[in-house]
N, C-alpha and C. Protein backbone atom coordinates (compact mmCIF):
# COMPACT_ATOMS: atom_id res chain seq x y z
N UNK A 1 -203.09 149.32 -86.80
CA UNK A 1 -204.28 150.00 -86.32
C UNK A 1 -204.24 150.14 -84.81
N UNK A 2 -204.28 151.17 -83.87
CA UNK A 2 -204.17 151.30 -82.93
C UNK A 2 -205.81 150.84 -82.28
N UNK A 3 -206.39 151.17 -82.60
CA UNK A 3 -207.85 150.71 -82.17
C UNK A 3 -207.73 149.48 -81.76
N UNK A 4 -207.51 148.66 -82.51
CA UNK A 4 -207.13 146.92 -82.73
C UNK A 4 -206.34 147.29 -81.34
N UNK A 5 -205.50 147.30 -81.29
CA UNK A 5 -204.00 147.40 -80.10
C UNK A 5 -205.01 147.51 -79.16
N UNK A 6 -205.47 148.66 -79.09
CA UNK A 6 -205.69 148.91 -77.57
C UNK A 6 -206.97 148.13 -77.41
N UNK A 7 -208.03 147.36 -78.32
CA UNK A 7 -208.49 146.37 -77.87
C UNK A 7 -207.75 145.07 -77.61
N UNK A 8 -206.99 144.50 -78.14
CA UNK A 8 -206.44 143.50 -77.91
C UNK A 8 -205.31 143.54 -76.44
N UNK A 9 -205.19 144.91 -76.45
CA UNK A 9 -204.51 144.84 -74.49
C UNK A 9 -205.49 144.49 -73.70
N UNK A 10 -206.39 145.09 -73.78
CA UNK A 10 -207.67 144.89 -73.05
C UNK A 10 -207.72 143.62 -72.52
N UNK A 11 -207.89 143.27 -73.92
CA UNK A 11 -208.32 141.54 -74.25
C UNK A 11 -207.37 140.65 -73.09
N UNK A 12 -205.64 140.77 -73.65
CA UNK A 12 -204.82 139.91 -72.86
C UNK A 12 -204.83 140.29 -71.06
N UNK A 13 -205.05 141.80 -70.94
CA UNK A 13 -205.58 142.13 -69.83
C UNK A 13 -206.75 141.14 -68.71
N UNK A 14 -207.47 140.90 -69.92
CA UNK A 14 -208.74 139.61 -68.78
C UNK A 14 -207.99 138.76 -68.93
N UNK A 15 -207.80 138.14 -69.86
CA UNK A 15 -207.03 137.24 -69.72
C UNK A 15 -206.29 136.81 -68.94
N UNK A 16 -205.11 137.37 -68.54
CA UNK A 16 -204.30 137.69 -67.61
C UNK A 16 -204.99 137.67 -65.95
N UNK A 17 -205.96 138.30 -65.85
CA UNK A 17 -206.60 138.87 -64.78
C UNK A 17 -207.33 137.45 -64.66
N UNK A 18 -208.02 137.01 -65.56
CA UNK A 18 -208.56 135.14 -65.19
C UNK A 18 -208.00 134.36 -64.62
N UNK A 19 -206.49 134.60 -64.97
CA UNK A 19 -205.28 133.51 -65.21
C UNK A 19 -204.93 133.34 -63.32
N UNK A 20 -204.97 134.86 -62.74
CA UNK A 20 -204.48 135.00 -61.48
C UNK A 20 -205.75 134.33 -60.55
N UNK A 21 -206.66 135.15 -60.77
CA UNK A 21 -207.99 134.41 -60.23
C UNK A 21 -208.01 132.77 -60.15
N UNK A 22 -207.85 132.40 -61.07
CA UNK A 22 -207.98 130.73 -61.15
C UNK A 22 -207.19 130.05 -60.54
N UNK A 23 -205.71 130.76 -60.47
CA UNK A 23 -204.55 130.08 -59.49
C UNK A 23 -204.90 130.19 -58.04
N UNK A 24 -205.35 131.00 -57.71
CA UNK A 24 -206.01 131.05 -56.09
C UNK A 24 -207.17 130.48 -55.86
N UNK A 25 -207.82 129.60 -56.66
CA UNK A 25 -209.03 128.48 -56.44
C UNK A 25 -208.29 127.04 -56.09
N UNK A 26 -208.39 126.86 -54.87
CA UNK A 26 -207.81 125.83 -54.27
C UNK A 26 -208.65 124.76 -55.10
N UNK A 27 -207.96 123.99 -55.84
CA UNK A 27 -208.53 122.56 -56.20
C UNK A 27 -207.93 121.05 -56.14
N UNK A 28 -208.10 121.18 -54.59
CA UNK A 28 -208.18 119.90 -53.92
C UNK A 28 -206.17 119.40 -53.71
N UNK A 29 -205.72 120.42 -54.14
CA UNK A 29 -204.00 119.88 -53.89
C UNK A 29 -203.38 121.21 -53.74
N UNK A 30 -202.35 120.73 -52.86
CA UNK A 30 -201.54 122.37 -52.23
C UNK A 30 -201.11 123.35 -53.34
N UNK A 31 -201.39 124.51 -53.34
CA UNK A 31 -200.49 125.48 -54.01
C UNK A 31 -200.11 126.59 -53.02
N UNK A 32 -198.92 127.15 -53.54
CA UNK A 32 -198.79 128.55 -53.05
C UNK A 32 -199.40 129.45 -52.56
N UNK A 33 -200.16 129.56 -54.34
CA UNK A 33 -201.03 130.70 -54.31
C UNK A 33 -202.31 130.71 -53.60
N UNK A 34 -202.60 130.14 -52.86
CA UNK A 34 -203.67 130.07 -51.83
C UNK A 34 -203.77 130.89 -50.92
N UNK A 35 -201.91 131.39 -50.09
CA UNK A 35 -202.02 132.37 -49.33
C UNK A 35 -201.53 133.54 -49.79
N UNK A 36 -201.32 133.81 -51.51
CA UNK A 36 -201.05 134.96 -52.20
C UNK A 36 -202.01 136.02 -51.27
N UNK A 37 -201.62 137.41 -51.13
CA UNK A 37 -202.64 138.26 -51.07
C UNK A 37 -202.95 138.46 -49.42
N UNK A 38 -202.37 137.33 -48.83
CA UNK A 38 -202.61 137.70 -47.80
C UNK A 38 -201.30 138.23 -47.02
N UNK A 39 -201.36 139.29 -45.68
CA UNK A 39 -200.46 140.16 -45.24
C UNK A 39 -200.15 140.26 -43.82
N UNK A 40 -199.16 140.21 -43.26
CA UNK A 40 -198.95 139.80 -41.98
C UNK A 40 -197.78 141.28 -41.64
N UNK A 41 -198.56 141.73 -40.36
CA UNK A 41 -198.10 142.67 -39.41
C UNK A 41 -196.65 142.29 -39.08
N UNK A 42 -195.90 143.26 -39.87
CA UNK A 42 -194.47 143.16 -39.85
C UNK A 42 -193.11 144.44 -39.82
N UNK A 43 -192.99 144.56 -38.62
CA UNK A 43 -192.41 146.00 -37.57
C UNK A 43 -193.69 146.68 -37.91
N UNK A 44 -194.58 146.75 -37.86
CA UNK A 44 -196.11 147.92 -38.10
C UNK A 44 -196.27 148.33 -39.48
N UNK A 45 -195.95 147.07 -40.32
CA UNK A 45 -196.53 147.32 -42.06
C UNK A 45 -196.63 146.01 -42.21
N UNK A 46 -197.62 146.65 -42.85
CA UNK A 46 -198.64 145.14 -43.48
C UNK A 46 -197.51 144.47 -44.61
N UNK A 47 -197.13 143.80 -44.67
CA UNK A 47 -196.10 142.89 -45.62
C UNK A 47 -196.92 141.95 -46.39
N UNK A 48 -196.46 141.34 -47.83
CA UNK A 48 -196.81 139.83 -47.69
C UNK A 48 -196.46 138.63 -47.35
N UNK A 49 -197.21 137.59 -46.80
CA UNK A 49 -196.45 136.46 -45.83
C UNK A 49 -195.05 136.10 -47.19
N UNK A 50 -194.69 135.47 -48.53
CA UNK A 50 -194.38 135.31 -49.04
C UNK A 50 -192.74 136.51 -49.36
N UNK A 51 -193.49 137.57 -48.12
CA UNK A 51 -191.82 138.54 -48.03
C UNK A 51 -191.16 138.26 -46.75
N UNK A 52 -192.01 137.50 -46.06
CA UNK A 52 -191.34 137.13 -43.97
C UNK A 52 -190.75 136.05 -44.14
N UNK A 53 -191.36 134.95 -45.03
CA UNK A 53 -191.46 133.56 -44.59
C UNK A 53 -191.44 132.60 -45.68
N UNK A 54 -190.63 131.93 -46.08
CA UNK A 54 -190.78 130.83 -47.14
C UNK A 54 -191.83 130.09 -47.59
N UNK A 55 -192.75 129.71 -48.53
CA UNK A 55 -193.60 129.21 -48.68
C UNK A 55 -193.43 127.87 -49.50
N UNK A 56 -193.92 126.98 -49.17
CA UNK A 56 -193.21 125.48 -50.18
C UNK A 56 -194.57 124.48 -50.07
N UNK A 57 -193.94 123.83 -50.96
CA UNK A 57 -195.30 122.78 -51.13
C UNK A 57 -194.49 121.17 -50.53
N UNK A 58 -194.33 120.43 -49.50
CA UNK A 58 -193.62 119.19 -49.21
C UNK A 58 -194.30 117.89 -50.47
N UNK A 59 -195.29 118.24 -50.71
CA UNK A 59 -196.18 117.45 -50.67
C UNK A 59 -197.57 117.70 -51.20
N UNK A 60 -198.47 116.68 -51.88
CA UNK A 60 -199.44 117.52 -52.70
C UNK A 60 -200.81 118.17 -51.92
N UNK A 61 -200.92 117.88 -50.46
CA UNK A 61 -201.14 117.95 -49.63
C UNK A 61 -200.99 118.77 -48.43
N UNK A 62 -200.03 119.40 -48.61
CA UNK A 62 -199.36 119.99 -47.62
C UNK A 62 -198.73 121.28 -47.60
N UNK A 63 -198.95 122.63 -47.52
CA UNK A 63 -198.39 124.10 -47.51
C UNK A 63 -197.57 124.17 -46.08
N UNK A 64 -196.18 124.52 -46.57
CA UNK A 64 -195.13 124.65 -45.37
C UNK A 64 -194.95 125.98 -45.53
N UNK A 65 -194.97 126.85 -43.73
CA UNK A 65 -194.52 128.29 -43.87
C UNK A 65 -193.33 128.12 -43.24
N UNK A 66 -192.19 128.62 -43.13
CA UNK A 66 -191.38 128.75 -42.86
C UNK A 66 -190.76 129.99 -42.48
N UNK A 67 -190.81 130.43 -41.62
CA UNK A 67 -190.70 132.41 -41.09
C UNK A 67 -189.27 132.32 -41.29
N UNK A 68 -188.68 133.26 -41.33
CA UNK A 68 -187.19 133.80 -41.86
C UNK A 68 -186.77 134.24 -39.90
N UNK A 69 -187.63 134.22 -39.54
CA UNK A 69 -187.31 135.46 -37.99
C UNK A 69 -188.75 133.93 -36.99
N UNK A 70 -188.07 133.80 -36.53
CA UNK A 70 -189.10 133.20 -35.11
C UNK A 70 -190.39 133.83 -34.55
N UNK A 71 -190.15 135.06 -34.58
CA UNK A 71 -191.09 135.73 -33.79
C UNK A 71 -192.40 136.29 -34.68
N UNK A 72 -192.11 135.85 -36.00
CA UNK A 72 -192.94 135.91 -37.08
C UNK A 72 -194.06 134.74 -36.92
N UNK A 73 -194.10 133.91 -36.34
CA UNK A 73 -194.90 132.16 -36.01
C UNK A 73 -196.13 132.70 -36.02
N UNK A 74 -196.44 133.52 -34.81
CA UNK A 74 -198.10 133.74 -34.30
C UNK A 74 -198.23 134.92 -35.16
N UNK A 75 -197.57 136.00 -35.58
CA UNK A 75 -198.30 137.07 -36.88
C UNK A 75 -199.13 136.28 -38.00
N UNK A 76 -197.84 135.40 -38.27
CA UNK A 76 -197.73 134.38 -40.30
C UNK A 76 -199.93 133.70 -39.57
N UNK A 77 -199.31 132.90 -38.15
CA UNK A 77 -200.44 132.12 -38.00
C UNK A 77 -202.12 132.53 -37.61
N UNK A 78 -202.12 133.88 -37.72
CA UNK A 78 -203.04 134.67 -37.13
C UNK A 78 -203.60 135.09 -38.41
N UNK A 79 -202.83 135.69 -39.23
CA UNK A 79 -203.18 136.08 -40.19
C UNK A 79 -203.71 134.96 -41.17
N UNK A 80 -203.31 134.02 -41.56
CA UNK A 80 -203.82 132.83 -42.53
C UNK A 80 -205.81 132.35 -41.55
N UNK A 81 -205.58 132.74 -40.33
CA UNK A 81 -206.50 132.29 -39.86
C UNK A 81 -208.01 133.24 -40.00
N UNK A 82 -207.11 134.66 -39.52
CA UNK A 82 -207.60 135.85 -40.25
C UNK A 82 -208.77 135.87 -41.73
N UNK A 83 -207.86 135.14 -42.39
CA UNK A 83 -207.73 135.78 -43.74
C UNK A 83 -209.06 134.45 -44.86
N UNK A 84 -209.59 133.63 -43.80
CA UNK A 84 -210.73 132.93 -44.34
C UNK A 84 -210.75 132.02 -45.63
N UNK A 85 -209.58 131.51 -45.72
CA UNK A 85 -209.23 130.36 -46.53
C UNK A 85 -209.84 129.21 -46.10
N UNK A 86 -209.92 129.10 -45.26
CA UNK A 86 -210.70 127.65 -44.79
C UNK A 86 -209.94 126.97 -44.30
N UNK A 87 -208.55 127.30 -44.40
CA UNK A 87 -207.29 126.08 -44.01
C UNK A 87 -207.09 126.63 -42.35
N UNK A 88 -206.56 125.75 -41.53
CA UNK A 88 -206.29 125.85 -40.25
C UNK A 88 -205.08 125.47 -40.14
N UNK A 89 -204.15 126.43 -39.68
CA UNK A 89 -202.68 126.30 -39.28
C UNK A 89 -202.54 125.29 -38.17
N UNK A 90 -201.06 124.45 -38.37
CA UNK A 90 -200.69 124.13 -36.82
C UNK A 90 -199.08 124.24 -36.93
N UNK A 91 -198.68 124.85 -35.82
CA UNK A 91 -197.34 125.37 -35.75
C UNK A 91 -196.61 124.66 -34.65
N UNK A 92 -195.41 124.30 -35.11
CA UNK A 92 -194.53 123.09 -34.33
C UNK A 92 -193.40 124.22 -33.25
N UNK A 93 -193.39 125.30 -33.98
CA UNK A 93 -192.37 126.70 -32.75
C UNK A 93 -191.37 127.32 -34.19
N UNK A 94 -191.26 126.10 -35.16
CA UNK A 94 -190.31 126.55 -35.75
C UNK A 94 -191.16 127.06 -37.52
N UNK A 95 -192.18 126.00 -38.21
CA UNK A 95 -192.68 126.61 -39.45
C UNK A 95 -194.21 126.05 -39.14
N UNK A 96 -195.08 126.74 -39.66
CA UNK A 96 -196.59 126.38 -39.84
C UNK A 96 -197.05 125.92 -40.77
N UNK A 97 -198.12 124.76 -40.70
CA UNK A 97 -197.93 123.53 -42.03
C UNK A 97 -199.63 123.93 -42.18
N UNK A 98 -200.09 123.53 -42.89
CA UNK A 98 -201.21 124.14 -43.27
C UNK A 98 -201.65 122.62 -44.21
N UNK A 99 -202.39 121.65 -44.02
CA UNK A 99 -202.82 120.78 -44.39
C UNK A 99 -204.08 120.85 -45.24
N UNK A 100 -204.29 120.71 -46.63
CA UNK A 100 -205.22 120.76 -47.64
C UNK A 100 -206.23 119.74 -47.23
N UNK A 101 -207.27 120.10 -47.06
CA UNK A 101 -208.47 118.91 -46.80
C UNK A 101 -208.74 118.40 -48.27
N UNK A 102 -209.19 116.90 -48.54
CA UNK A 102 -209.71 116.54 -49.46
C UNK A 102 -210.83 116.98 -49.54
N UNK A 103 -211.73 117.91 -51.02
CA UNK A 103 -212.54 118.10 -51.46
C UNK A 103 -213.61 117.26 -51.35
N UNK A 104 -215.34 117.64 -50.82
CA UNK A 104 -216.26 117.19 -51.04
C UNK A 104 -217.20 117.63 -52.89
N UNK A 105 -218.08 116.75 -52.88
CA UNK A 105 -218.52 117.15 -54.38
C UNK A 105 -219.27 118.06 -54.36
N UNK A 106 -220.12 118.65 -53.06
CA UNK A 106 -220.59 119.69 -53.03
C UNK A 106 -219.45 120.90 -53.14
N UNK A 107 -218.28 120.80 -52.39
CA UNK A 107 -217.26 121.79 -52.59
C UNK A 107 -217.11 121.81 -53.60
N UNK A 108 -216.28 120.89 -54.79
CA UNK A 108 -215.89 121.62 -55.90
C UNK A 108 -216.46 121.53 -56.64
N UNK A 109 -218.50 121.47 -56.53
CA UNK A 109 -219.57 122.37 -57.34
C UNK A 109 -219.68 123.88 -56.83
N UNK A 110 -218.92 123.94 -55.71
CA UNK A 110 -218.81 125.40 -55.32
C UNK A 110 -217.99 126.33 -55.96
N UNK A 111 -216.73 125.32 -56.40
CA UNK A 111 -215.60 126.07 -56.78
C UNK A 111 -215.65 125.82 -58.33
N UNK A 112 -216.51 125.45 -58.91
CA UNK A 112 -217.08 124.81 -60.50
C UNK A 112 -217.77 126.62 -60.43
N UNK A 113 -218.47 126.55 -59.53
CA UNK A 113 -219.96 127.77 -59.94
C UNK A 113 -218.96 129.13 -59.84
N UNK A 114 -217.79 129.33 -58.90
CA UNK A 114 -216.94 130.19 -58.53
C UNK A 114 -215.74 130.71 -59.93
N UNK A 115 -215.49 129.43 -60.35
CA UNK A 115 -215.09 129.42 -61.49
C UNK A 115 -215.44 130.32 -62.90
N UNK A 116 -217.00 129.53 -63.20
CA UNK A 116 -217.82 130.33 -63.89
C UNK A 116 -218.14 131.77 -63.26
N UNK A 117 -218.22 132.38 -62.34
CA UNK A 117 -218.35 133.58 -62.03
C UNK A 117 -216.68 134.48 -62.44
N UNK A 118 -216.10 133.93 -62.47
CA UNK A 118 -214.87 134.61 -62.86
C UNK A 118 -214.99 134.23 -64.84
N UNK A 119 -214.72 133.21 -65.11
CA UNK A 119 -215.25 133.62 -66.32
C UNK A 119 -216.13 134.61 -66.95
N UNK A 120 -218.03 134.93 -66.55
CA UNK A 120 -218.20 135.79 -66.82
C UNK A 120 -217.72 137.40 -66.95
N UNK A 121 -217.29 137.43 -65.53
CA UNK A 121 -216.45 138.65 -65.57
C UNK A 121 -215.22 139.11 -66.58
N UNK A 122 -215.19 137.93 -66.93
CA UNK A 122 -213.51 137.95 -67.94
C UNK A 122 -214.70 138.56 -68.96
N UNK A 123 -215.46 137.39 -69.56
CA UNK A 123 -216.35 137.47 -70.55
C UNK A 123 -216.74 138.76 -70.85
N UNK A 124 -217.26 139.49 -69.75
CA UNK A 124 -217.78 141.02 -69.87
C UNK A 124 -216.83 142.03 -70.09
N UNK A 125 -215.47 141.57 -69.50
CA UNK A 125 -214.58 142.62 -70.24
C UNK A 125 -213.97 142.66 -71.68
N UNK A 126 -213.97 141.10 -72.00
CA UNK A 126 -213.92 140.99 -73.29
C UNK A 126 -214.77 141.82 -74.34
N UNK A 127 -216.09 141.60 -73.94
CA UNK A 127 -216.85 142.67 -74.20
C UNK A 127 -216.76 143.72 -74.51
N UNK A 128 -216.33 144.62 -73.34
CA UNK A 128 -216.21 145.69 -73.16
C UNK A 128 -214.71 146.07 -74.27
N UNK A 129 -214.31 145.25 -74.31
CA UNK A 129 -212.71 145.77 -75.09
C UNK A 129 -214.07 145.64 -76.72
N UNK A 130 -214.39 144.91 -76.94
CA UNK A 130 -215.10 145.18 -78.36
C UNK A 130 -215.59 145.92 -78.47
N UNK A 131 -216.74 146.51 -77.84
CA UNK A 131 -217.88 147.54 -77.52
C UNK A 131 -216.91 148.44 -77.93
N UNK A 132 -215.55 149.07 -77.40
CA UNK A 132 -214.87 150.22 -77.15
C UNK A 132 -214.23 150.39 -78.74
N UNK A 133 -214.02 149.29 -78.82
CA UNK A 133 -213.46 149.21 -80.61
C UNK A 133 -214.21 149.74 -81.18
N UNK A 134 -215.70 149.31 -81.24
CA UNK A 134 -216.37 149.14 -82.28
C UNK A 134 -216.48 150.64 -82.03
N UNK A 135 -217.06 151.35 -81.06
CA UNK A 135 -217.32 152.77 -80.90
C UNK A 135 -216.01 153.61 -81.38
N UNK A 136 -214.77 153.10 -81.49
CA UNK A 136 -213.66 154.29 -81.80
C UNK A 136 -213.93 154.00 -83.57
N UNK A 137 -214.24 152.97 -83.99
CA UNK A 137 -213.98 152.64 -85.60
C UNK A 137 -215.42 153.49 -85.99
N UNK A 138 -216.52 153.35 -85.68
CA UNK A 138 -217.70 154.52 -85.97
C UNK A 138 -217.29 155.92 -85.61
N UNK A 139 -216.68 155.97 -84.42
CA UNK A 139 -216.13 158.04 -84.35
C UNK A 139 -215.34 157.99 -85.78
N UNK A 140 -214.47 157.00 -85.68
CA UNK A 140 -213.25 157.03 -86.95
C UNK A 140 -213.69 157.14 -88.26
N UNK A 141 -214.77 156.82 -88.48
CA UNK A 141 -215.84 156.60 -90.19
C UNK A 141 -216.35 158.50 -89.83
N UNK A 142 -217.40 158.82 -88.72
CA UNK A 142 -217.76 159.80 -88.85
C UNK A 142 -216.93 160.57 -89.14
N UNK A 143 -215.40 160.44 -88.61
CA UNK A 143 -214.36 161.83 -88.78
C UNK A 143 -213.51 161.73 -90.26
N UNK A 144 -214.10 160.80 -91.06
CA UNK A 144 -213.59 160.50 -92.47
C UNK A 144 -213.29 159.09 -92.87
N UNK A 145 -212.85 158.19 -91.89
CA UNK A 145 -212.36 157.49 -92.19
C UNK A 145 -213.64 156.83 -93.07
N UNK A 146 -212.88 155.99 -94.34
CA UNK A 146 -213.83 155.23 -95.02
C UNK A 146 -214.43 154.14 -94.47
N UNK A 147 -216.20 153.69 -95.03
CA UNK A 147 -217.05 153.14 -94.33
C UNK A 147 -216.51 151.38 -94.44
N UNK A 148 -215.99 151.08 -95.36
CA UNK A 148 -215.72 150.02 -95.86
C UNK A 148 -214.56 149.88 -94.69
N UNK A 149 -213.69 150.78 -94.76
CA UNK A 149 -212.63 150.47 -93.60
C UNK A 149 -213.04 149.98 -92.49
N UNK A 150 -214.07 150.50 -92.00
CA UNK A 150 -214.55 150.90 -90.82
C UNK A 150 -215.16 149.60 -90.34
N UNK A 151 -215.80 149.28 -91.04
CA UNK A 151 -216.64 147.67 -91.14
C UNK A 151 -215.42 146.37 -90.87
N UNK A 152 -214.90 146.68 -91.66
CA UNK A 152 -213.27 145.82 -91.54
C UNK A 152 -212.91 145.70 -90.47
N UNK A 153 -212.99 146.96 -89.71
CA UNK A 153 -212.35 146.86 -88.14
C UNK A 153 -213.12 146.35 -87.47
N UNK A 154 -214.35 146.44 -87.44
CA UNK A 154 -215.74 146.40 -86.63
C UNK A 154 -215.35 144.14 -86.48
N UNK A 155 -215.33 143.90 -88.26
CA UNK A 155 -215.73 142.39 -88.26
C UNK A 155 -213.87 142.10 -87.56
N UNK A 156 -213.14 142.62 -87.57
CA UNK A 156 -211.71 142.29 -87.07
C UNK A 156 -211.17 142.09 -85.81
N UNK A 157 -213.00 142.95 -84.82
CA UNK A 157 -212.80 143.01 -83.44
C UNK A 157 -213.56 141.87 -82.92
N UNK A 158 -214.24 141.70 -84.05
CA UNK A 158 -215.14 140.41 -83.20
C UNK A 158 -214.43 139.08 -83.43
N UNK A 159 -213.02 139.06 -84.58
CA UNK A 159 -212.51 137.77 -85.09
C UNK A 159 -211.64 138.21 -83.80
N UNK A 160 -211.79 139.28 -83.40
CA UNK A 160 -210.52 139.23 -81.98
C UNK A 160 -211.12 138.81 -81.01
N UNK A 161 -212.58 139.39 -80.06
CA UNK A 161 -212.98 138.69 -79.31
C UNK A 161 -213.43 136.98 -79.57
N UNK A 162 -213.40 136.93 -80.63
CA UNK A 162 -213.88 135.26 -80.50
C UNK A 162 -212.81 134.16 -80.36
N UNK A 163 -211.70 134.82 -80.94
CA UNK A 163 -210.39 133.99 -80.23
C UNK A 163 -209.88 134.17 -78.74
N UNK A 164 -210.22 135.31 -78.18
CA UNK A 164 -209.72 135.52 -76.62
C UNK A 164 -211.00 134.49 -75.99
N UNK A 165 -212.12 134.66 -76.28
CA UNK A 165 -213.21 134.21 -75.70
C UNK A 165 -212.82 132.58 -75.48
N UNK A 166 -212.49 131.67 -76.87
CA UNK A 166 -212.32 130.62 -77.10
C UNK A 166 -210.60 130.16 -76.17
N UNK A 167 -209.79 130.90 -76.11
CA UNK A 167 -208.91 130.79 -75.15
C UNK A 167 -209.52 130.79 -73.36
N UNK A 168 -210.27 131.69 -73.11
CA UNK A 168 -210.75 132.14 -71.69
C UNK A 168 -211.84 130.78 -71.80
N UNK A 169 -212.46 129.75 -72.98
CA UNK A 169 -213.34 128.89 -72.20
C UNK A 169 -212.03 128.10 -71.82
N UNK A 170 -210.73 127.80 -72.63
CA UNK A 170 -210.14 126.48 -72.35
C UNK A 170 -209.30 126.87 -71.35
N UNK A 171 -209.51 127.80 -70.62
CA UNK A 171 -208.79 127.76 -69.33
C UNK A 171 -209.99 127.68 -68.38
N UNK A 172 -210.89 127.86 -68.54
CA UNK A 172 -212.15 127.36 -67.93
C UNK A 172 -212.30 126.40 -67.71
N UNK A 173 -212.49 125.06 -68.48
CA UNK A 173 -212.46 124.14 -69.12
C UNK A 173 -212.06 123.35 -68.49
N UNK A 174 -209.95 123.18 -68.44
CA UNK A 174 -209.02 123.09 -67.64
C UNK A 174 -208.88 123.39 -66.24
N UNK A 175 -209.28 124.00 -65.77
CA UNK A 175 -209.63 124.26 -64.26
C UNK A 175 -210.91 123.91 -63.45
N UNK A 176 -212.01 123.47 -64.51
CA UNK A 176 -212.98 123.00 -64.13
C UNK A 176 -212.55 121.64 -64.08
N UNK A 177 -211.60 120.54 -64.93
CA UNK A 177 -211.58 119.27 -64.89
C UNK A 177 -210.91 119.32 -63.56
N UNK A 178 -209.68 119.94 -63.55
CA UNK A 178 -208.85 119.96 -62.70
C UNK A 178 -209.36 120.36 -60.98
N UNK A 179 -210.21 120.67 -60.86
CA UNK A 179 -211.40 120.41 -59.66
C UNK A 179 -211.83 119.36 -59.65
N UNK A 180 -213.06 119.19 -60.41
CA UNK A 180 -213.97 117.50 -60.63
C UNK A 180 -212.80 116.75 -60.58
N UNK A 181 -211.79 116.58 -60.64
CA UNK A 181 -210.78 115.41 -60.86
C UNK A 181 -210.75 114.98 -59.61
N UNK A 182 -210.78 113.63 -58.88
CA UNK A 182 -210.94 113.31 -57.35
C UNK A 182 -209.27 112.72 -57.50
């Protein structure tokens, strides 16, 4: 059934789209992906730092940049400062270390509530991939297709959203402990 298909892309679509979101919620230990996304002035194009400069974790604590070119130091360090992460560079001449503060409990009720705001959004597209089903399987009954069929698809989209849904809480779930965790 193509209906099915192209709801269920949808579906892995939020999914997917949660998955990235959640990796860039700093919770309380270094990752990478913290300075994903961000772009540093490089010969007069915006690049990403992750194409100038090595990015590594020493430590659970600790984001090391490492520029490929020297003269990359104050762009890489301007830009992270730029770019409103909260983290504050300090640069030795040769790589810029970027030190993770330990989390307060008001913070990661910030990043708990931040969390849930990306969930909903998943949530609503989930939605939206059903809504879209359900409306092609009613055009599909009006243009012949049988009613009994039609119903089939209807209850087949919701046995689909309720398994994406039930996946999107336990990555919720999981990223919420994984904050609260001190």
């Amino acid at each position: 059934m193509l209906i099915m298909e192209m709801a269920e892309e949808k579906m892995k679509k939020a999914i997917d789209h949660l998955n990235e979101a959640l990796l860039g919620v700093r919770a309380g230990k270094a990752s990478t992906h913290v300075l994903r996304g961000i772009m540093v002035e490089y010969y007069g194009v915006a690049t990403p730092i992750e194409q100038v400069a090595s990015v590594t974790v020493p430590d659970a604590k600790t984001i090391l940049v490492q520029p490929w070119e020297r003269n990359m130091i104050a762009p890489i360090e301007k830009a992270i400062l730029v770019s409103n992460i909260g983290l504050t560079p300090s640069n030795n001449g040769e790589h810029i270390r970027l030190n993770i503060p330990a989390l307060t409990e008001d913070r990661r009720r910030e990043l708990v509530k931040q969390v849930r705001t990306y969930q909903e959004t998943a949530k609503v597209s989930l939605r939206n991939a059903r809504r879209d089903a359900v409306d092609a399987f009613k055009k599909a009954q009006k243009d012949g297709m049988p009613e009994d069929e039609a119903k089939d698809g209807e209850n087949e989209a919701q046995k689909l959203i309720d398994r994406y849904t039930k996946k999107l809480d336990e990555l919720v779930a999981a990223k919420e402990k994984e904050i609260m965790t001190v």
